[in-house]
Every structure is written in structure tokens, then in C-alpha cells.
N, C-alpha and C. Protein backbone atom coordinates (compact mmCIF):
# COMPACT_ATOMS: atom_id res chain seq x y z
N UNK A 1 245.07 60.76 -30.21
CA UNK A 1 245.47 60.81 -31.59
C UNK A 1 244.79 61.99 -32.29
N UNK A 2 243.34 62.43 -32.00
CA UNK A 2 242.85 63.52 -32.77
C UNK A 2 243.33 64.66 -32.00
N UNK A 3 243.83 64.54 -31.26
CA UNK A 3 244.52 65.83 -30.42
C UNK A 3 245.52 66.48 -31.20
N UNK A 4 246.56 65.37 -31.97
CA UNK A 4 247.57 65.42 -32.19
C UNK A 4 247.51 65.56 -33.86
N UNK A 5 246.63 65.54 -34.30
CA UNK A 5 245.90 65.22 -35.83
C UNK A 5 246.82 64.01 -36.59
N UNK A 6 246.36 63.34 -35.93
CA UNK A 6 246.71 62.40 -36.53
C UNK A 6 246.31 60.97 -37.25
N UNK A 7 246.75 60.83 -38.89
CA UNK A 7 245.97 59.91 -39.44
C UNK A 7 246.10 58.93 -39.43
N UNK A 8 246.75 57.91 -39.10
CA UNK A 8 246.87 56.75 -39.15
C UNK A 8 246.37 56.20 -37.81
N UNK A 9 245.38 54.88 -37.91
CA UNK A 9 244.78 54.66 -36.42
C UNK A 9 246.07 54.31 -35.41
N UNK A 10 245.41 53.80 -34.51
CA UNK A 10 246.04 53.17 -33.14
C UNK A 10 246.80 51.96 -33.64
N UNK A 11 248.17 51.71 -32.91
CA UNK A 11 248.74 50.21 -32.84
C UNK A 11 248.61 50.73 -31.04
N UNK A 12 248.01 48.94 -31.22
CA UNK A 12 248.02 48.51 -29.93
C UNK A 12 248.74 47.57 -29.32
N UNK A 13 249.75 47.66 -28.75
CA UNK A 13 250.75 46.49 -27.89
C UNK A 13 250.12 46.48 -26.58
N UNK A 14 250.04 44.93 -26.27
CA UNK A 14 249.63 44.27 -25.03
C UNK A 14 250.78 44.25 -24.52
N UNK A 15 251.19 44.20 -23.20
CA UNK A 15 252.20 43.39 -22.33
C UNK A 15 251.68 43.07 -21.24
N UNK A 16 252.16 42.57 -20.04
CA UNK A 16 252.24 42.10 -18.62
C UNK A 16 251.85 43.52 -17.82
N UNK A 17 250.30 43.66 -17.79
CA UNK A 17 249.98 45.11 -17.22
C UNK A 17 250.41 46.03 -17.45
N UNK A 18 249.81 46.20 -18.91
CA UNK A 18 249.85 47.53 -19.83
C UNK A 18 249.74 47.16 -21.37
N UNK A 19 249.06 48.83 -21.78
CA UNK A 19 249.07 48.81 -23.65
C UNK A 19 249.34 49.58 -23.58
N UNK A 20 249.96 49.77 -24.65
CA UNK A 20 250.58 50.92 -25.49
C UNK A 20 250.15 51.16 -26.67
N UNK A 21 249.47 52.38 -26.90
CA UNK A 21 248.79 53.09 -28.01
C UNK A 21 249.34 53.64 -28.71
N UNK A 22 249.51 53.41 -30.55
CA UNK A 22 250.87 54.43 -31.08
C UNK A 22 250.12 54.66 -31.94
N UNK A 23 250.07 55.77 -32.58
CA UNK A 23 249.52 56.58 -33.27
C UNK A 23 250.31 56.98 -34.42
N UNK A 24 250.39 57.15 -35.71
CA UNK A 24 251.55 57.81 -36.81
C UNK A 24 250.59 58.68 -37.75
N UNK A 25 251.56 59.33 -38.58
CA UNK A 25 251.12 60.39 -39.14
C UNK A 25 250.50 61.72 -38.38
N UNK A 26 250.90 61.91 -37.61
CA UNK A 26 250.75 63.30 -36.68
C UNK A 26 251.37 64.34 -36.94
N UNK A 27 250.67 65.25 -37.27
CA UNK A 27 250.73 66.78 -37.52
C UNK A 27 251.92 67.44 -36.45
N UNK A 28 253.63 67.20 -37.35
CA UNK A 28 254.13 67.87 -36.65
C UNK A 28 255.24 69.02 -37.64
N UNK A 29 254.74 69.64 -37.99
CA UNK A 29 255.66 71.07 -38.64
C UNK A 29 255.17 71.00 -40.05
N UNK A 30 253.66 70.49 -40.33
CA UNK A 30 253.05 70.21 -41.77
C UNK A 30 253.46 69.06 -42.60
N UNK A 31 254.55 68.08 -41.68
CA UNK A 31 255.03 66.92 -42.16
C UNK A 31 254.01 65.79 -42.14
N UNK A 32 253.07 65.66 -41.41
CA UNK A 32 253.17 64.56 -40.71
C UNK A 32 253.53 63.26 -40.55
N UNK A 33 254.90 63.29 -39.95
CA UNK A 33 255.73 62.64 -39.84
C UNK A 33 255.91 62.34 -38.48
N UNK A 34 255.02 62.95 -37.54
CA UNK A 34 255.27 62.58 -35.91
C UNK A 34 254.25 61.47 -35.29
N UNK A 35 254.77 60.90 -34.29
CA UNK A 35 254.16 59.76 -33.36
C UNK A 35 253.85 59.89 -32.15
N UNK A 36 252.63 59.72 -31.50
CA UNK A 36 252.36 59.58 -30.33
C UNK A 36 252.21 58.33 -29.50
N UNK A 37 252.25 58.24 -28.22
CA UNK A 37 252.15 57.36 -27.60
C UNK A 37 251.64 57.15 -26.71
N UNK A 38 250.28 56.44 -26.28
CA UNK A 38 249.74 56.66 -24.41
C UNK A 38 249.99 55.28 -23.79
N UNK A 39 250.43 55.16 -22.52
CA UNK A 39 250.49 54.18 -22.04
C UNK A 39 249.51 54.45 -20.83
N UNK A 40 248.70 52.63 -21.00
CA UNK A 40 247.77 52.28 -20.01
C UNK A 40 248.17 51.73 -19.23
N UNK A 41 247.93 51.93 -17.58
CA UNK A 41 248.40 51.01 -16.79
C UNK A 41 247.44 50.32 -16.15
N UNK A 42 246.94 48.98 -15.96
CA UNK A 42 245.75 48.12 -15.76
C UNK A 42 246.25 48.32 -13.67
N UNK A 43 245.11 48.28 -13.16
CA UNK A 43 244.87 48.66 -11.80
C UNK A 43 245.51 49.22 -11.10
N UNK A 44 246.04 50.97 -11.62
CA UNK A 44 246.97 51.15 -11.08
C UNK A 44 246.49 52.52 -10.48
N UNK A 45 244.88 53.01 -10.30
CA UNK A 45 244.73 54.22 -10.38
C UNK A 45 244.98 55.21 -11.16
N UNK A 46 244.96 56.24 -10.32
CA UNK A 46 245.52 58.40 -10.86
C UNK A 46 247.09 58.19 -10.60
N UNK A 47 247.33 57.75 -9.79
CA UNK A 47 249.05 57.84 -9.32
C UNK A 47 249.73 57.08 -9.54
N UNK A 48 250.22 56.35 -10.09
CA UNK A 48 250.85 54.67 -10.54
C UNK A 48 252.37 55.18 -10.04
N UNK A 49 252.96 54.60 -8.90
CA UNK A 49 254.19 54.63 -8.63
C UNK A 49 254.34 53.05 -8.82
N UNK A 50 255.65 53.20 -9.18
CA UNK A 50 256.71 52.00 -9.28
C UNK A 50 256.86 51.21 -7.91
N UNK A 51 257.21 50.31 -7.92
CA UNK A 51 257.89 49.46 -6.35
C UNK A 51 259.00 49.62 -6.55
N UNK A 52 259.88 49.90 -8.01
CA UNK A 52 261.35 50.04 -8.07
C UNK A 52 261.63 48.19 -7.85
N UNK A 53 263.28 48.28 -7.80
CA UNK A 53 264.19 47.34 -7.54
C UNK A 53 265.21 47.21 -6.99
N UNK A 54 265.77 46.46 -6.38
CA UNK A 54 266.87 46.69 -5.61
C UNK A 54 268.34 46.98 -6.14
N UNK A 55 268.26 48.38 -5.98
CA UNK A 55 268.61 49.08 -4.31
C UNK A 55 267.80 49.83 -4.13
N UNK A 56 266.90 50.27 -5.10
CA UNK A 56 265.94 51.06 -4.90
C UNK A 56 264.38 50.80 -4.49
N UNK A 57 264.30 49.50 -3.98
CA UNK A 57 263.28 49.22 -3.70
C UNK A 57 261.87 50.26 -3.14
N UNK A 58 261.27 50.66 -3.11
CA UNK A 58 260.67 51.52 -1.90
C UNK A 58 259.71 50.26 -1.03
N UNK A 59 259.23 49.51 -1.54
CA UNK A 59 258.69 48.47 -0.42
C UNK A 59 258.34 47.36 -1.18
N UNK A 60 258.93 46.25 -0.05
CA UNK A 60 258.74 44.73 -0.89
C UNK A 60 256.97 44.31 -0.76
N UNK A 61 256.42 45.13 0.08
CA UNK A 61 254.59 45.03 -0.85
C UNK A 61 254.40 45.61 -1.73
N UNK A 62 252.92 45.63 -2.02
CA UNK A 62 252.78 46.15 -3.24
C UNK A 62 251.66 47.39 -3.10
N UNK A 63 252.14 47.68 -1.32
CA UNK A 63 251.19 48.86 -1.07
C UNK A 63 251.73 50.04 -0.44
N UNK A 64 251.18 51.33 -0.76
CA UNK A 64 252.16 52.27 0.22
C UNK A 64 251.62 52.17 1.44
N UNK A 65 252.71 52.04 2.37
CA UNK A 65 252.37 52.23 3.84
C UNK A 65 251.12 53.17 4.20
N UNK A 66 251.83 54.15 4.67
CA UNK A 66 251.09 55.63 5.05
C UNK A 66 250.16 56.16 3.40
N UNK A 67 249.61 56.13 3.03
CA UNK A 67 249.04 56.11 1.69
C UNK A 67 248.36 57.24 2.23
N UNK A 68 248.08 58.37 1.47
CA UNK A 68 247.15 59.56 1.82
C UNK A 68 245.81 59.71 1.24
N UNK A 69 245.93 58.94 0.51
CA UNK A 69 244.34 58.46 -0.45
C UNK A 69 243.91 57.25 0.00
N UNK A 70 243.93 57.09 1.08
CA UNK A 70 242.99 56.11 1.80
C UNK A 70 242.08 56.76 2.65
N UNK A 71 242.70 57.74 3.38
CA UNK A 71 241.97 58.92 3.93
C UNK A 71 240.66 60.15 3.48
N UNK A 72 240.19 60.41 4.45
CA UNK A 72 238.76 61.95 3.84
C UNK A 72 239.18 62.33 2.54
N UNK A 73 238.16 62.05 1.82
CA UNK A 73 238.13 63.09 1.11
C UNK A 73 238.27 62.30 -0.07
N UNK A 74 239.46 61.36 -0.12
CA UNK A 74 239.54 60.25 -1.08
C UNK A 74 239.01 59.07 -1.03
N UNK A 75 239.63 58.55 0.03
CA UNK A 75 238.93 56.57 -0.12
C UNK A 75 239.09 56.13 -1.10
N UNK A 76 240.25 55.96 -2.27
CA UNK A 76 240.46 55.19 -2.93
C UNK A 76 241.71 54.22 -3.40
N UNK A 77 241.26 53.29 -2.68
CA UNK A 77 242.38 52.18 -2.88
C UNK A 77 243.57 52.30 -4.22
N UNK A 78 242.67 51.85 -4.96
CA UNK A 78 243.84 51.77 -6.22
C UNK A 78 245.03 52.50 -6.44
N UNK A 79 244.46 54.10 -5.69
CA UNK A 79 245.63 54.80 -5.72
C UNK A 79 246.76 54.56 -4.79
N UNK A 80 246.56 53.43 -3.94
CA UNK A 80 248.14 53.50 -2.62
C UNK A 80 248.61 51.85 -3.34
N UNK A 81 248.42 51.55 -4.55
CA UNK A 81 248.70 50.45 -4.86
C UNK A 81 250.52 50.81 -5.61
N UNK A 82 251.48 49.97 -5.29
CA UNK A 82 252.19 50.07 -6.28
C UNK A 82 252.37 49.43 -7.25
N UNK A 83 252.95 49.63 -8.62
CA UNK A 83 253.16 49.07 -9.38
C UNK A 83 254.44 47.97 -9.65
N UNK A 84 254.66 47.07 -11.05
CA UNK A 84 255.83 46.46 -11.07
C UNK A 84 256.25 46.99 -12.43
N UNK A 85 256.23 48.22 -13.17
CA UNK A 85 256.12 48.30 -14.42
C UNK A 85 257.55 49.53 -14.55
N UNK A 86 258.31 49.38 -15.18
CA UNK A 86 259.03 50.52 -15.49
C UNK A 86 259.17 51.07 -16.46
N UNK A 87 258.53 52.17 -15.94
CA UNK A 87 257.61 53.26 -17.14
C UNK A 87 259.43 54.06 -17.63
N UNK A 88 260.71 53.77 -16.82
CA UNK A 88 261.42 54.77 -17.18
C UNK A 88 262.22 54.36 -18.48
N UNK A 89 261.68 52.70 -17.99
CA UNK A 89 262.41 52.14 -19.54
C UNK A 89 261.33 51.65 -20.66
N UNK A 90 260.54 52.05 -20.53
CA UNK A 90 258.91 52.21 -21.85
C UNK A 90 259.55 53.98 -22.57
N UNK A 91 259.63 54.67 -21.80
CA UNK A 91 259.52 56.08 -22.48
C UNK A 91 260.48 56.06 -23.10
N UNK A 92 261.69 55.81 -21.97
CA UNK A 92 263.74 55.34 -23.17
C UNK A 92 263.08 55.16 -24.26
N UNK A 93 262.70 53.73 -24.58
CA UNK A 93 262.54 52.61 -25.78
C UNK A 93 261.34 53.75 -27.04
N UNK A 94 261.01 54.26 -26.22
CA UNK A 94 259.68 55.16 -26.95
C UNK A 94 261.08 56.46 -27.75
N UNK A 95 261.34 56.94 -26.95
CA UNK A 95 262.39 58.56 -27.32
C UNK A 95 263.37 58.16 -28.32
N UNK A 96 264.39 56.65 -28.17
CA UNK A 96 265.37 56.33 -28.66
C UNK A 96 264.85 56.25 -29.93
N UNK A 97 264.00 56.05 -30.50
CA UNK A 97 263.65 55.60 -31.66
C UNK A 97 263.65 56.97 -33.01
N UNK A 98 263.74 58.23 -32.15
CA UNK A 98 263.76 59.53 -33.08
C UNK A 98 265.34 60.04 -32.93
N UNK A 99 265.46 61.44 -33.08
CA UNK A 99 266.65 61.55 -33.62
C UNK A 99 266.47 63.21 -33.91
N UNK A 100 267.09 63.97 -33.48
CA UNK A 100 267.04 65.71 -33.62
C UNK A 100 267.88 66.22 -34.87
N UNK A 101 267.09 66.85 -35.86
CA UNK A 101 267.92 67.32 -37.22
C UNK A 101 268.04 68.60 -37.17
């Protein structure tokens, strides 16, 4: 939010593994009239991939197979974990809400 200069604090939404941080009054063209948004994802690591759904499943665990961050150098679990969260319909619901003048 101070990145973005913005005055109004944080709204925080809980859900089912994840918050969402919204921010208003952000410095955008001397209006501030713009909004930011960060989404947290609870144990999901640096890399948070999806498991998807069917047809797109990529695997009915909730781990990547061949994971490359289990290996030298990394060793860290969290990152070959997948997620159940679809971030593609958080950002939609986030974008739909503005409007280009």
C-alpha cells in the first residue's frame, strides 16, 4: 500500500486458504482513486501452482511428482506442494470491478 501511496488502510478478506489485502485511495494520475490488491496464499511457498480441475487436472495429489525444489540447492518442500485455489478467478473478480475511460 505505501508503494502505491496509498491512504486508506488495508481491508482484509479471509477465505478457505487465503487473504486478500485491498488497499483504496492510491495515487493513480493525482486522483487517488486507484486500488490495490495482494493475495496471500497460506502453505503454499515461492511457487503456488494450482492442481486445476477436471479436464485440466495436473495431478489428483497435492504434490508435484518430479518437483525440482526438493533437490541441491533447494530442499524445500512447500514449494512442490500444489494448491486448490483459483487465483484465475480471484484476479477476474478483482479486474471486473473497474472499467477503462
Amino acid at each position: 500500500a505505501a508503494l502505491n501511496q496509498c491512504s486508506d488502510s488495508d481491508d482484509i478478506e479471509t477465505a478457505n486458504g487465503y487473504n486478500i489485502y485491498t488497499s483504496t485511495g492510491c495515487d493513480h494520475n493525482n486522483t487517488n482513486s486507484g486500488r490495490v490488491a495482494l493475495v496471500e496464499v497460506f502453505d503454499s511457498g515461492h511457487h503456488p501452482i494450482s492442481r486445476g480441475i477436471e479436464p485440466f487436472l495436473i495431478s489428483s495429489a497435492n504434490v508435484i511428482a518430479e518437483c525440482p525444489f526438493r533437490g541441491p540447492i533447494f530442499y524445500y518442500e512447500p514449494d512442490c506442494k500444489l494448491i486448490d485455489l483459483d487465483s484465475t478467478r480471484l484476479a477476474w473478480e478483482f479486474i471486473r470491478q473497474f472499467q477503462s475511460f
